[in-house]
Protein backbone atom coordinates (compact mmCIF):
# COMPACT_ATOMS: atom_id res chain seq x y z
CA UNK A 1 9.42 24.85 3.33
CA UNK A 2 11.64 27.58 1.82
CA UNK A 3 9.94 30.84 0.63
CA UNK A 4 10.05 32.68 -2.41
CA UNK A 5 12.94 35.07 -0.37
CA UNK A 6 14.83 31.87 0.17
CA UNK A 7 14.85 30.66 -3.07
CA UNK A 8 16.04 33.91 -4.67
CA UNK A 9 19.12 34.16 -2.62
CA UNK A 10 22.64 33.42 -4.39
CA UNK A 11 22.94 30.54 -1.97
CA UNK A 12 20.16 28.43 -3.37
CA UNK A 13 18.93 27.61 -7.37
CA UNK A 14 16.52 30.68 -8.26
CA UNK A 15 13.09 29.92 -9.36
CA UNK A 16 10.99 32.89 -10.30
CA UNK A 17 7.56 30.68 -11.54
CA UNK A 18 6.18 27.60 -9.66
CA UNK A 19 7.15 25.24 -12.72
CA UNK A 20 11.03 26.25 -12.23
CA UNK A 21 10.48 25.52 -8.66
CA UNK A 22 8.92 21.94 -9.09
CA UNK A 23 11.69 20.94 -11.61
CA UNK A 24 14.85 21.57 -9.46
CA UNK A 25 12.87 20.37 -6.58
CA UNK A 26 11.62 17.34 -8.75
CA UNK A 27 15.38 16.75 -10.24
CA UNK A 28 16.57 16.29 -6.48
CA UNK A 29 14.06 14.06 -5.19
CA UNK A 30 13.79 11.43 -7.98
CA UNK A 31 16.54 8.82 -8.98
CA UNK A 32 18.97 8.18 -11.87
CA UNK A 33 19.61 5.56 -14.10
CA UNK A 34 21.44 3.67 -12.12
CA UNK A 35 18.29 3.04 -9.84
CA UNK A 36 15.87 2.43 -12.38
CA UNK A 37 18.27 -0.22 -13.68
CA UNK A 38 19.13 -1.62 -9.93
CA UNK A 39 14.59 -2.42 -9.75
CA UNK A 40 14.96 -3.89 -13.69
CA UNK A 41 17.43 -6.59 -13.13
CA UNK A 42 15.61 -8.62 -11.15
CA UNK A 43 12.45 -8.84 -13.05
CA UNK A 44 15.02 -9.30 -15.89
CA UNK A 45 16.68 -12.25 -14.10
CA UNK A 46 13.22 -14.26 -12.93
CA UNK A 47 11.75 -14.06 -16.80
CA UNK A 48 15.19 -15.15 -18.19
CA UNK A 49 15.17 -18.14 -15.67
CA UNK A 50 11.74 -19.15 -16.03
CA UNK A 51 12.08 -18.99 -19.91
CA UNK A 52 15.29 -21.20 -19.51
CA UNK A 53 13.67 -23.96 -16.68
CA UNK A 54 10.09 -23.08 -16.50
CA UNK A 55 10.99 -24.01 -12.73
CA UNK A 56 8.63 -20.97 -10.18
CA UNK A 57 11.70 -21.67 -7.94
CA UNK A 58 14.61 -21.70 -9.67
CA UNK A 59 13.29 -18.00 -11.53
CA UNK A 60 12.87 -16.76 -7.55
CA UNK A 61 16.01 -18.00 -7.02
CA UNK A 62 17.76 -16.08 -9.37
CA UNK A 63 15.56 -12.92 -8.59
CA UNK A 64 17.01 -13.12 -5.29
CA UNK A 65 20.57 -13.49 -6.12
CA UNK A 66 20.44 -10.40 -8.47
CA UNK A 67 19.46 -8.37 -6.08
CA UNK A 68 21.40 -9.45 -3.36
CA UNK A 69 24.74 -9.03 -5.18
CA UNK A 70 23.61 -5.23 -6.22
CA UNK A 71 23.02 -4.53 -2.38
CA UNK A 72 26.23 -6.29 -2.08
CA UNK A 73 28.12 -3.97 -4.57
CA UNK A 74 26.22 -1.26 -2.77
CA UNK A 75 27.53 -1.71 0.78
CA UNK A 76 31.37 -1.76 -0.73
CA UNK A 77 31.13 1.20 -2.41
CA UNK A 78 29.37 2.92 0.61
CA UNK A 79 26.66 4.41 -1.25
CA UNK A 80 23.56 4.80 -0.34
CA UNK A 81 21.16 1.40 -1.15
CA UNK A 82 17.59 2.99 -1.55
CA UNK A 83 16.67 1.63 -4.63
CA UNK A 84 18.15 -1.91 -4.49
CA UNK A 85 16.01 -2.32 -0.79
CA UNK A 86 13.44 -0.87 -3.22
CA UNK A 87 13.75 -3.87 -5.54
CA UNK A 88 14.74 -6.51 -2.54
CA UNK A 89 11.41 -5.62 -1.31
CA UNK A 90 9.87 -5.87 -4.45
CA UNK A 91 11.32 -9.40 -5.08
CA UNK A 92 10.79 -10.48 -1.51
CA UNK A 93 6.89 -9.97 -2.34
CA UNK A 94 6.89 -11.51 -5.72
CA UNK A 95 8.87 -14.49 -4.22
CA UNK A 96 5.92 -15.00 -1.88
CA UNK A 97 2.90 -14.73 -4.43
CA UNK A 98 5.18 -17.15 -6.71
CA UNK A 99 6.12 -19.41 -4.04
CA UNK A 100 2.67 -19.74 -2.26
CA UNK A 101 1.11 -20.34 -5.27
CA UNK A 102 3.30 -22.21 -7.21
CA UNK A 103 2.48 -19.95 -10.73
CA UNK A 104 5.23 -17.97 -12.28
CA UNK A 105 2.80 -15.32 -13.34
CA UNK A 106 2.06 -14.40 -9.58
CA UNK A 107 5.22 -13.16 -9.18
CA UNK A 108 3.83 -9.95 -11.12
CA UNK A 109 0.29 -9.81 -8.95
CA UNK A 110 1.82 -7.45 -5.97
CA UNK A 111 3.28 -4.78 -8.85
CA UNK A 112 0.08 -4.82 -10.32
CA UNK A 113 -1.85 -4.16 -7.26
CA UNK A 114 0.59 -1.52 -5.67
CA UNK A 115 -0.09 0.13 -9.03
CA UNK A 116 -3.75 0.09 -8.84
CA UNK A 117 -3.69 0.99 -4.89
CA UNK A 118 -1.31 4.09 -5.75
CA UNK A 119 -3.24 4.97 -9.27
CA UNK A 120 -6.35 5.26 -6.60
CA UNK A 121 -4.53 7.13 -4.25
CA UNK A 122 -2.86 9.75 -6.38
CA UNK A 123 -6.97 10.40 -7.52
CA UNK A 124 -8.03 10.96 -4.40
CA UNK A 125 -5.04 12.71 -3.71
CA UNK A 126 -6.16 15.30 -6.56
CA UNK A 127 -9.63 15.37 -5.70
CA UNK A 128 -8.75 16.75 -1.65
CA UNK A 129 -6.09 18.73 -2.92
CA UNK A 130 -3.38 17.27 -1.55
CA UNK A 131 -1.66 15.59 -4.84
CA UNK A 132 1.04 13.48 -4.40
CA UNK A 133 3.53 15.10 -6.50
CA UNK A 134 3.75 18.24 -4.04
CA UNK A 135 4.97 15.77 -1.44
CA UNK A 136 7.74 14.60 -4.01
CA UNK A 137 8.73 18.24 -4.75
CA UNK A 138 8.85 18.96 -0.61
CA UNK A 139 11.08 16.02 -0.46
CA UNK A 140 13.29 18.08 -2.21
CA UNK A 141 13.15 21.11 -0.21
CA UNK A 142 16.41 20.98 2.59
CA UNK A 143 13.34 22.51 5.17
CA UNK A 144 10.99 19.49 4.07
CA UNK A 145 11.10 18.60 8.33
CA UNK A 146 10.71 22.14 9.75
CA UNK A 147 7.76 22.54 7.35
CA UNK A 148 6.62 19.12 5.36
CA UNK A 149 3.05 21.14 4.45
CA UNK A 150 4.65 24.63 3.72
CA UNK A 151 4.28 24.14 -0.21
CA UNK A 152 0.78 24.05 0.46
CA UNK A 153 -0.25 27.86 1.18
CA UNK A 154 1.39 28.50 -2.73
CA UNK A 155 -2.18 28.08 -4.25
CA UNK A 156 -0.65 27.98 -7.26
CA UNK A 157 2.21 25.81 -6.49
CA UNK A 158 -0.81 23.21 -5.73
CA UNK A 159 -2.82 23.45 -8.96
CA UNK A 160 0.37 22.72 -10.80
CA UNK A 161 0.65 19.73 -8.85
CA UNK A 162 -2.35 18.27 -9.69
CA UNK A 163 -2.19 18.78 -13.08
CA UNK A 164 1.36 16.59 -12.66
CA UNK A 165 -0.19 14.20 -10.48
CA UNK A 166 -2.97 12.86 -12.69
CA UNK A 167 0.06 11.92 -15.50
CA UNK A 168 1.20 9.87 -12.36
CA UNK A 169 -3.09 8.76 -12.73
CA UNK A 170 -2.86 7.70 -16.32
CA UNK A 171 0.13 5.70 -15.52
CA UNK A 172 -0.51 3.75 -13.42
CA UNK A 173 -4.01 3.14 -15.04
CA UNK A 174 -2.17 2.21 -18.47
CA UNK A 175 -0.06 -0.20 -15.95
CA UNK A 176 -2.83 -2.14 -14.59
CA UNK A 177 -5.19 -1.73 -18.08
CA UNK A 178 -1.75 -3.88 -19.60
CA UNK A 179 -0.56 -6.37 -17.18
CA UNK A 180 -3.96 -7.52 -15.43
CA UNK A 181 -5.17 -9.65 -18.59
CA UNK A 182 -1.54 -11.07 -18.98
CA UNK A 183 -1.79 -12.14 -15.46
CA UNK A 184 -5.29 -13.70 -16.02
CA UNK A 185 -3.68 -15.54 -19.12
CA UNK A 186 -0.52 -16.37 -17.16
CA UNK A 187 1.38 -14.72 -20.06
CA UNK A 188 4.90 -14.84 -18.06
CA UNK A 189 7.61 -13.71 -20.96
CA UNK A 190 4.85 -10.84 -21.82
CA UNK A 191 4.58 -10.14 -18.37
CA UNK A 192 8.44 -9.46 -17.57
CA UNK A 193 8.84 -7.48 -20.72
CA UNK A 194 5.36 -5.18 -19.80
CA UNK A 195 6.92 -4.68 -16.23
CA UNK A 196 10.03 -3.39 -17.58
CA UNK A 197 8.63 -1.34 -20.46
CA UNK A 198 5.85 -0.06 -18.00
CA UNK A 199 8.45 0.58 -15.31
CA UNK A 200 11.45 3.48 -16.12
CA UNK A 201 10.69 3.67 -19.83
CA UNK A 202 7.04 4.56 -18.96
CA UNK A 203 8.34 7.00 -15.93
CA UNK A 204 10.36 8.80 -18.41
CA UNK A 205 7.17 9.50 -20.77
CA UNK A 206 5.25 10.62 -17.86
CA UNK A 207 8.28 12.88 -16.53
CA UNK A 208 8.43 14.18 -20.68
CA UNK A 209 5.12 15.19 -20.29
CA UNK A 210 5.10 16.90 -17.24
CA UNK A 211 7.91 18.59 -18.72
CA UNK A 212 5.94 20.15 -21.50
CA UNK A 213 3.64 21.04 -18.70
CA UNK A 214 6.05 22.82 -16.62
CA UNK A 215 8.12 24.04 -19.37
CA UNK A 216 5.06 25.64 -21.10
CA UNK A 217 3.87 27.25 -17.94
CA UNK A 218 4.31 30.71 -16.03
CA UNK A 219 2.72 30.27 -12.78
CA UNK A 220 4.06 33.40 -10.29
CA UNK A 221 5.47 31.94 -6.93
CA UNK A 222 3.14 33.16 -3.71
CA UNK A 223 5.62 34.43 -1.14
CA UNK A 224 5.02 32.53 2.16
CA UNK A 225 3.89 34.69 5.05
CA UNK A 226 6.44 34.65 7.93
CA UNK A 227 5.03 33.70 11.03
CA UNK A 228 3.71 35.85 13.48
CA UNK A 229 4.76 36.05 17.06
CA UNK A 230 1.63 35.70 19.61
CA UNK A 231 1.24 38.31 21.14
CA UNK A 232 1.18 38.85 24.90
CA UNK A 233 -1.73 40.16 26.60
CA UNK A 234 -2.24 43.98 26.39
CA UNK A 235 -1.86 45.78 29.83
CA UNK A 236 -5.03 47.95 30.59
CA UNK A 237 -4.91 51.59 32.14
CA UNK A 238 -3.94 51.70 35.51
């Protein structure tokens, strides 16, 4: 994990306050719009399908094929493919609630539980003080292997955190409050357009209001202590 020295050399973005800190570091460690639109398209592509044949297969079919040909345009142009094996593992799961159980609207079950598992994890994650959004801003730190923890002895750099990480809380919250009774009514069309609405569009709230939070706040950085050398045993008087 970089110090406070580190960061204030010409060689690196300067960050005087904890909330500059966490927004380069956040700004480096999240994805574009290309991403967010790479894990839309195949939602898009099953509710369009299913809407058309009202066939469970023929809507994982064309899931499948959507995201396929983005890895596909991926792999040519020799970037990297995070988010589309995001979304092909996405679809590979909703292919297999769909398929097994032969309703459309179980395609949507493993979102809605991977948003209620992380919505209880990023709680607890608060409530030990480790929040989960000081692990996204490490990711973003070049040093993140050396020292994956380091952001941790910046007291303050953790309380801003957690104020950040229960947005992440109320998201997912609002994500499972929306989409579980449309699952129980097997409301497909209002399903797809809830999972896309809920999905980048919803991110981009939660990242506008921990904006205001980290725009609005002034928290000093804690210069890390450098290490010490153990030291060797003392030789006694002769």
């Amino acid at each position: 994990m970089a110090t406070s020295d580190d960061i204030a050399t010409p060689a690196t973005a300067i960050a005087h306050t904890v909330e500059s800190l966490i927004r380069e570091r956040l700004s480096s460690a999240l994805g574009g719009a290309r991403g967010s639109l790479e894990t839309a398209l195949p939602t898009v592509a099953f509710v369009v399908a299913w809407a058309w044949r009202h066939d469970v297969v023929a809507a994982v079919g064309a899931s499948v094929a959507i995201v396929l040909a983005l890895l596909a345009v991926r792999l040519v142009m020799r970037q990297t493919p995070r988010y589309v094996l995001m979304a092909l593992f996405a679809t590979a799961a909703a292919a297999f609630f769909a398929l097994r159980s032969g309703k459309a609207e179980a395609a949507f079950l493993p979102g809605i539980l991977t948003s209620a598992g992380w919505g209880v994890a990023s709680l607890i994650s608060v409530l030990v003080r480790w929040p989960i959004v000081g692990f996204m801003v490490a990711a973003g730190d070049p040093h993140m292997v050396e020292d994956p923890t380091g952001w941790r002895r910046d007291r303050g750099l953790v309380a801003v955190c957690q104020r950040l990480t229960m947005v992440l809380v109320l998201l997912y919250a609002v994500r499972v409050v929306v989409m579980f009774p449309m699952y129980l009514a097997g409301q497909v069309e209002l399903l797809g357009v809830a999972k896309i609405a809920l999905g980048w569009p919803a991110y981009l709230c939660a990242l506008a209001i921990m904006g205001m939070i980290l725009v609005r706040g002034k928290t000093a950085l804690v210069p890390s202590e450098p290490a010490r050398a153990p030291s060797g045993p003392r030789a006694g008087p002769r």
